[in-house]
Protein backbone atom coordinates (compact mmCIF):
# COMPACT_ATOMS: atom_id res chain seq x y z
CA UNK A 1 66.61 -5.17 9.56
CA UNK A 2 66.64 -7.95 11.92
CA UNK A 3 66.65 -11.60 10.53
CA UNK A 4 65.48 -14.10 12.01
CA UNK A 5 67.50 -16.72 13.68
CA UNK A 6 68.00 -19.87 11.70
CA UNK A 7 67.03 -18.56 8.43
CA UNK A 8 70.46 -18.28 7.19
CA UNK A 9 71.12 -21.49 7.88
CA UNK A 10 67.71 -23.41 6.79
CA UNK A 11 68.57 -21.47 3.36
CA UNK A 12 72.36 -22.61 2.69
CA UNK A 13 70.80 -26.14 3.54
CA UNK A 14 68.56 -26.02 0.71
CA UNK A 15 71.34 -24.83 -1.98
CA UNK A 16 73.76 -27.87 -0.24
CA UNK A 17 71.02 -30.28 -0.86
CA UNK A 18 70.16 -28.91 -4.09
CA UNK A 19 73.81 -29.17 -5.36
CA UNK A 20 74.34 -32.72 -3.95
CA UNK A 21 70.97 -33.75 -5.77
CA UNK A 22 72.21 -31.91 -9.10
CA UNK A 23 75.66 -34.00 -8.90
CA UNK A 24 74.28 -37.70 -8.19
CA UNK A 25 74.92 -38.56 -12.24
CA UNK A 26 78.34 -37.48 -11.50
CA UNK A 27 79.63 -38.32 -8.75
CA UNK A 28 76.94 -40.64 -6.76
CA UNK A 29 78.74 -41.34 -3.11
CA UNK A 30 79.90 -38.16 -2.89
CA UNK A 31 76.64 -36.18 -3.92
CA UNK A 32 74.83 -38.26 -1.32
CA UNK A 33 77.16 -37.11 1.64
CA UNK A 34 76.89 -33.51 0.28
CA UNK A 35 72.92 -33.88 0.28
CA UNK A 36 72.97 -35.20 3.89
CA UNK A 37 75.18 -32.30 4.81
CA UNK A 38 72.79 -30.11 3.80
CA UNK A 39 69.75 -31.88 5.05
CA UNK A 40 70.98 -31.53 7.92
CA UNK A 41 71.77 -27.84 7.75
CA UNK A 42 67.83 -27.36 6.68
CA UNK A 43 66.90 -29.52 10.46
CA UNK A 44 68.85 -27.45 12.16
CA UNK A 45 67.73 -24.23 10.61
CA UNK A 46 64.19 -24.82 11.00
CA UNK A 47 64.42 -25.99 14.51
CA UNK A 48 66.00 -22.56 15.43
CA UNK A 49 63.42 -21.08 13.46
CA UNK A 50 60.56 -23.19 15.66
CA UNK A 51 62.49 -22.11 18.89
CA UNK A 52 62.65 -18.28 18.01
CA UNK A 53 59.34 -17.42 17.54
């Protein structure tokens, strides 16, 4: 089975931004940076995605 490129990492964005949203009671600062991190992840992932068609 042959996945396609940028998927992996368009996926692990969501779950980083996910879990930085879920911990902004907590720990504010640091949820923000962990959101951004994976917003960033999700960018990257999808342009891959856009580029390997």
């Amino acid at each position: 089975m042959k996945t396609r490129e940028g998927l992996v990492p368009t996926v692990l964005g969501t779950v980083v931004t996910a879990t930085g949203i879920a911990l902004r009671p907590v720990i504010p600062r640091l949820a923000w940076g962990i959101a951004g991190f994976g917003l960033a992840h999700i960018v990257l992932g999808s342009l891959d995605l856009i580029e390997h068609r």
